[in-house]
PDB file of N, CA and C in Angstrom:
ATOM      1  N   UNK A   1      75.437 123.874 172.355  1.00  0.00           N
ATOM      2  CA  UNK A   1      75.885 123.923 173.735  1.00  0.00           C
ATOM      3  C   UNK A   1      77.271 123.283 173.890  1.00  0.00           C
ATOM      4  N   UNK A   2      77.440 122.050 173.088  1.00  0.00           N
ATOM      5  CA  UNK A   2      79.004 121.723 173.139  1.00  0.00           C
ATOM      6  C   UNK A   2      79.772 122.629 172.952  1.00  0.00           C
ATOM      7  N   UNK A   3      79.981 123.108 171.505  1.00  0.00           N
ATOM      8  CA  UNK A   3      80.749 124.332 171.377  1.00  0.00           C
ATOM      9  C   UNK A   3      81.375 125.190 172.650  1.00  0.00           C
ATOM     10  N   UNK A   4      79.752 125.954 173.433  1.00  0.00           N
ATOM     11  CA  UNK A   4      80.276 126.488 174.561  1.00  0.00           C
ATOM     12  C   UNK A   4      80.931 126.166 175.838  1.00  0.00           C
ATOM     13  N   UNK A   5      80.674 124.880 175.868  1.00  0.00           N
ATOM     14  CA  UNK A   5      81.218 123.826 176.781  1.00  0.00           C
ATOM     15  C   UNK A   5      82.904 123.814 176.756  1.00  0.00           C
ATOM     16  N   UNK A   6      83.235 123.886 175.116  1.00  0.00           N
ATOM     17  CA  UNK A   6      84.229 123.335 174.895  1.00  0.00           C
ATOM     18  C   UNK A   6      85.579 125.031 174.952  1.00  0.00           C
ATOM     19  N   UNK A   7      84.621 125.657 174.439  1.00  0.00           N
ATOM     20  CA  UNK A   7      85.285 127.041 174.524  1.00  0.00           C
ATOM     21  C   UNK A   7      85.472 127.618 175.946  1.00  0.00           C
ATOM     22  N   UNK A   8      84.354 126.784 176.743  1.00  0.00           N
ATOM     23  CA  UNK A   8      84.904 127.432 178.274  1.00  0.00           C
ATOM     24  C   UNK A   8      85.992 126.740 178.863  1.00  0.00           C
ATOM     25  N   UNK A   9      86.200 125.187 178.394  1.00  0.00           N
ATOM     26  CA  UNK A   9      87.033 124.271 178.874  1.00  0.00           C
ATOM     27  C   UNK A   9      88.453 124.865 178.373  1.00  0.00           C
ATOM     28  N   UNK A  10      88.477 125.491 177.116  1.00  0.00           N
ATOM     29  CA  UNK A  10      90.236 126.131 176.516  1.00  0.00           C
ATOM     30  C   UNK A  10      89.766 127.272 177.315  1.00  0.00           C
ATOM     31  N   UNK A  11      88.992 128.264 177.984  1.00  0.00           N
ATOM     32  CA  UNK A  11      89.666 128.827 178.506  1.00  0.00           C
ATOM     33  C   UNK A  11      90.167 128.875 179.864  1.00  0.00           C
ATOM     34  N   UNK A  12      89.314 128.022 180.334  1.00  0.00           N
ATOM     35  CA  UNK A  12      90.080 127.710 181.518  1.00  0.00           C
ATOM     36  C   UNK A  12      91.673 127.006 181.912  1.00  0.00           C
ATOM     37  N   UNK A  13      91.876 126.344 180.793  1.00  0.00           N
ATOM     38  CA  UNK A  13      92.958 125.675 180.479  1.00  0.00           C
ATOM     39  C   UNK A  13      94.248 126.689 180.452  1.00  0.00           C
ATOM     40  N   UNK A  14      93.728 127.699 179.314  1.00  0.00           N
ATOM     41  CA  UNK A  14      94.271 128.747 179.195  1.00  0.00           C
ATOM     42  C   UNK A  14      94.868 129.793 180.761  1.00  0.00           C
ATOM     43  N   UNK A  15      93.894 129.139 181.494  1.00  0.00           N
ATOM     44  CA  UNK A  15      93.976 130.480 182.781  1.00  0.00           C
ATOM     45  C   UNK A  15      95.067 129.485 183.913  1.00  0.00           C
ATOM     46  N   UNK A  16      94.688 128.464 183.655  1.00  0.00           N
ATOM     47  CA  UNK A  16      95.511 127.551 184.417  1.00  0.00           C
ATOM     48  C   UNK A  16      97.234 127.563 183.998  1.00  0.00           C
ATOM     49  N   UNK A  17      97.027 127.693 182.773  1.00  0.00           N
ATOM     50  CA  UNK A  17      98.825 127.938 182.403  1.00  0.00           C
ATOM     51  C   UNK A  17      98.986 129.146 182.684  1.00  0.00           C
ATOM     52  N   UNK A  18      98.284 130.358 182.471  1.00  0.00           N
ATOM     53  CA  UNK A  18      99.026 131.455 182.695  1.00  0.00           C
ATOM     54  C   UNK A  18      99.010 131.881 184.290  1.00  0.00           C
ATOM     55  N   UNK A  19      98.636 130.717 185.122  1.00  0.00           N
ATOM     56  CA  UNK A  19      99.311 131.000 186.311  1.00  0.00           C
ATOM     57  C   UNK A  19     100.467 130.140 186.544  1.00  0.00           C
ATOM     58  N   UNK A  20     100.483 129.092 185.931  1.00  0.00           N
ATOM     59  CA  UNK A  20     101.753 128.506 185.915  1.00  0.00           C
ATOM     60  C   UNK A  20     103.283 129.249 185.641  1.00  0.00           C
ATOM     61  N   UNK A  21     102.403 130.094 184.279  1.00  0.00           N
ATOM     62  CA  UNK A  21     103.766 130.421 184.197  1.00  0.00           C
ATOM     63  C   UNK A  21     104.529 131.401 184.857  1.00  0.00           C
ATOM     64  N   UNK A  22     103.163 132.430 185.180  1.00  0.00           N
ATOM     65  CA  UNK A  22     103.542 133.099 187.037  1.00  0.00           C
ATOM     66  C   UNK A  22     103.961 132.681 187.617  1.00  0.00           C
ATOM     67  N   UNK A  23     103.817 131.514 187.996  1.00  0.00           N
ATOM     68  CA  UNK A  23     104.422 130.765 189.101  1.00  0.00           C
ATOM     69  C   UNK A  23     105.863 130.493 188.786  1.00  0.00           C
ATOM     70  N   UNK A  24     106.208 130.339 187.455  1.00  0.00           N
ATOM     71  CA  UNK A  24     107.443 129.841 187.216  1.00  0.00           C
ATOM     72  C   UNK A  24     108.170 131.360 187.296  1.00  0.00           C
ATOM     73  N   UNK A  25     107.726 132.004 186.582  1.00  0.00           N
ATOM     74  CA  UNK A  25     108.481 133.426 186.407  1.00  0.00           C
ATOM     75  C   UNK A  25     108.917 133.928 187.862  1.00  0.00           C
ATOM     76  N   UNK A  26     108.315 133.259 189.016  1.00  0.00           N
ATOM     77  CA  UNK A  26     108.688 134.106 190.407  1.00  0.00           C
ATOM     78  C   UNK A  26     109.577 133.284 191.013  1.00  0.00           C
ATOM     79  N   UNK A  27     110.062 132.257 190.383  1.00  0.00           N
ATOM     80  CA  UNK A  27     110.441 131.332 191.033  1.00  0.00           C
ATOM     81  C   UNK A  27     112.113 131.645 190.699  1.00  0.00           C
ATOM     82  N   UNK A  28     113.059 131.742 191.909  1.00  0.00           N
ATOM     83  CA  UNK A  28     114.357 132.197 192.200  1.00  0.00           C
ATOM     84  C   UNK A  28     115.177 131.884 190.903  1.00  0.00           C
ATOM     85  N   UNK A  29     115.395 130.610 190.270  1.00  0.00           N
ATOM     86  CA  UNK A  29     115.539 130.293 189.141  1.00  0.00           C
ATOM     87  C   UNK A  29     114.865 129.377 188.055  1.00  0.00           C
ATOM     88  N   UNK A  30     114.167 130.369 187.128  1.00  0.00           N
ATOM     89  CA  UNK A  30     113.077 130.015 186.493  1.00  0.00           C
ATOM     90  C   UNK A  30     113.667 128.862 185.598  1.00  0.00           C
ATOM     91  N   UNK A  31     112.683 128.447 185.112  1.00  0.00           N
ATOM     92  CA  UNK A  31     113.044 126.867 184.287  1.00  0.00           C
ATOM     93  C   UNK A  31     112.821 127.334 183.000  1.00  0.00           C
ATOM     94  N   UNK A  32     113.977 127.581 181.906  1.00  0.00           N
ATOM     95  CA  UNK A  32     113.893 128.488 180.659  1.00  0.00           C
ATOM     96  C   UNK A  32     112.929 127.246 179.623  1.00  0.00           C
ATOM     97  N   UNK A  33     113.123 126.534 179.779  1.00  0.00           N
ATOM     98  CA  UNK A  33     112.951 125.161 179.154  1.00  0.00           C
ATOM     99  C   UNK A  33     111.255 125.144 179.279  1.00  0.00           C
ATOM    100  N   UNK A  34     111.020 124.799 180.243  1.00  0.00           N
ATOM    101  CA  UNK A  34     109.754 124.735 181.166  1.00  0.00           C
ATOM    102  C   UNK A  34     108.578 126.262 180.881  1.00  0.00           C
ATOM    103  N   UNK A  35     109.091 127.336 181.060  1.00  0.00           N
ATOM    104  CA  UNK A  35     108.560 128.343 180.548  1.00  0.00           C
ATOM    105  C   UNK A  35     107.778 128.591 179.101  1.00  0.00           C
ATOM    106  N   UNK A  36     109.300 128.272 178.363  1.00  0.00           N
ATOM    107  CA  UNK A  36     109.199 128.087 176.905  1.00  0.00           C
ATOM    108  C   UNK A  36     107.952 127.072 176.151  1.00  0.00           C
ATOM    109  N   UNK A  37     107.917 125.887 177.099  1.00  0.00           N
ATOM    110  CA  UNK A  37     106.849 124.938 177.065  1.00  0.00           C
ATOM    111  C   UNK A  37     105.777 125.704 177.409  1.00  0.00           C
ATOM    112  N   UNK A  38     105.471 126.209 178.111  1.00  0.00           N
ATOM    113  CA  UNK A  38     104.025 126.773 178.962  1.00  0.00           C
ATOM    114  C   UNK A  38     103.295 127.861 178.151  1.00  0.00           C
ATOM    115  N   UNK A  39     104.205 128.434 177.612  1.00  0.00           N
ATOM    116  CA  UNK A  39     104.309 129.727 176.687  1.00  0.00           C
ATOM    117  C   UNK A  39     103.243 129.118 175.729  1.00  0.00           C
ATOM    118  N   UNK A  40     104.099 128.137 175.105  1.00  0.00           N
ATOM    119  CA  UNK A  40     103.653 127.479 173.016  1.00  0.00           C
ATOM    120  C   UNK A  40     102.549 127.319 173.653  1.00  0.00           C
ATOM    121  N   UNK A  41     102.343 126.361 174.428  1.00  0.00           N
ATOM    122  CA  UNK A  41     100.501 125.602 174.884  1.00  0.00           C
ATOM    123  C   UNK A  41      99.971 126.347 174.931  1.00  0.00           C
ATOM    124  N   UNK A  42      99.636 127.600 175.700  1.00  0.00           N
ATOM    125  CA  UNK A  42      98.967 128.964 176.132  1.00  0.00           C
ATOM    126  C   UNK A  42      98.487 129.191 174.548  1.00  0.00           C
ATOM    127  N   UNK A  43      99.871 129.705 174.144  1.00  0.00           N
ATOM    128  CA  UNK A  43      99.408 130.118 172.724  1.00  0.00           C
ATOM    129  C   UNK A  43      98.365 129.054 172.310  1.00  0.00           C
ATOM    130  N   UNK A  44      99.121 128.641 171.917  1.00  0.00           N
ATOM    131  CA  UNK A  44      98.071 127.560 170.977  1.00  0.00           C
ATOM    132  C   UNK A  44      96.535 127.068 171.427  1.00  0.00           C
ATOM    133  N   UNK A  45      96.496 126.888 173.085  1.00  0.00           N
ATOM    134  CA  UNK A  45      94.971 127.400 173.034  1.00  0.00           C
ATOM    135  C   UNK A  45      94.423 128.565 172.847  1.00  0.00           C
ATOM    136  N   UNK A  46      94.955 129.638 172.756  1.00  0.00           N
ATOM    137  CA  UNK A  46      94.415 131.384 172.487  1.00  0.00           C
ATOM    138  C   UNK A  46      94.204 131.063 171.275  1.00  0.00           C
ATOM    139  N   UNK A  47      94.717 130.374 170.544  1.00  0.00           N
ATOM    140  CA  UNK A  47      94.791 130.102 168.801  1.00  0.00           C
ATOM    141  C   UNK A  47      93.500 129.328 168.727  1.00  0.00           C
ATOM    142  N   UNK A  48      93.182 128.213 169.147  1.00  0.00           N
ATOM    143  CA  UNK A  48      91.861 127.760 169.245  1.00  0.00           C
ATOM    144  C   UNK A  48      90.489 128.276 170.001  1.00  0.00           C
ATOM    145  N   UNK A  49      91.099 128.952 170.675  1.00  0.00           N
ATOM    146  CA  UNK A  49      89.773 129.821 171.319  1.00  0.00           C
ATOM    147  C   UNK A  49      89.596 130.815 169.969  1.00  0.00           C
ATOM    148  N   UNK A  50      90.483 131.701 169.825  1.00  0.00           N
ATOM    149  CA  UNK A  50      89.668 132.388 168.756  1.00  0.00           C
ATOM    150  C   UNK A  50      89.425 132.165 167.366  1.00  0.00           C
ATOM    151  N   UNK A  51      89.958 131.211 167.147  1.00  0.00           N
ATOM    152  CA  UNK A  51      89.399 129.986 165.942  1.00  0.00           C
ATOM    153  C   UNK A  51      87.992 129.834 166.166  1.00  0.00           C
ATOM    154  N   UNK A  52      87.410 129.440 167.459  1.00  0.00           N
ATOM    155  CA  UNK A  52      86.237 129.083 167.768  1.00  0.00           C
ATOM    156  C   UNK A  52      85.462 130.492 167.792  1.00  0.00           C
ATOM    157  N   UNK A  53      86.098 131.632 168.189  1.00  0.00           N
ATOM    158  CA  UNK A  53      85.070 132.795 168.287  1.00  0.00           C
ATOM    159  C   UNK A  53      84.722 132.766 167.310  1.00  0.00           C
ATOM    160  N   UNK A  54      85.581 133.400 165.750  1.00  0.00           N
ATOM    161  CA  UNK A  54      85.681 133.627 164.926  1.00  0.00           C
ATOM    162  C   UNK A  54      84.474 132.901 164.389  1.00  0.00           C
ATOM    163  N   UNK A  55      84.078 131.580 164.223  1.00  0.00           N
ATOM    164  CA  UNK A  55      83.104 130.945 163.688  1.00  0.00           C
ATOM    165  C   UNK A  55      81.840 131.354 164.421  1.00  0.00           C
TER     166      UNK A  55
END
């Protein structure tokens, strides 16, 4: 049950940045810096979520 606990917690995490970065992308002048940040994290939990499927 942890496992699933923990796989729902990256993806929610996951869903939370990719509105961020919506948010940034609409924004009059986007923060290239800031984006770029939001981007790697995203990834890198998609990278651990399916690390975790995978098993």
């Amino acid at each position: 049950m942890a496992v699933a606990a923990h796989l729902r917690e990256l993806e929610l995490k996951h869903a939370k940045l990719d509105e961020k970065i919506k948010s940034e992308q609409k924004s009059p002048f986007p923060d290239t810096t800031r984006l770029s940040s939001l981007k790697k994290r995203k990834l890198h939990i998609k990278e651990q979520i399916h690390a975790h499927q995978v098993q």
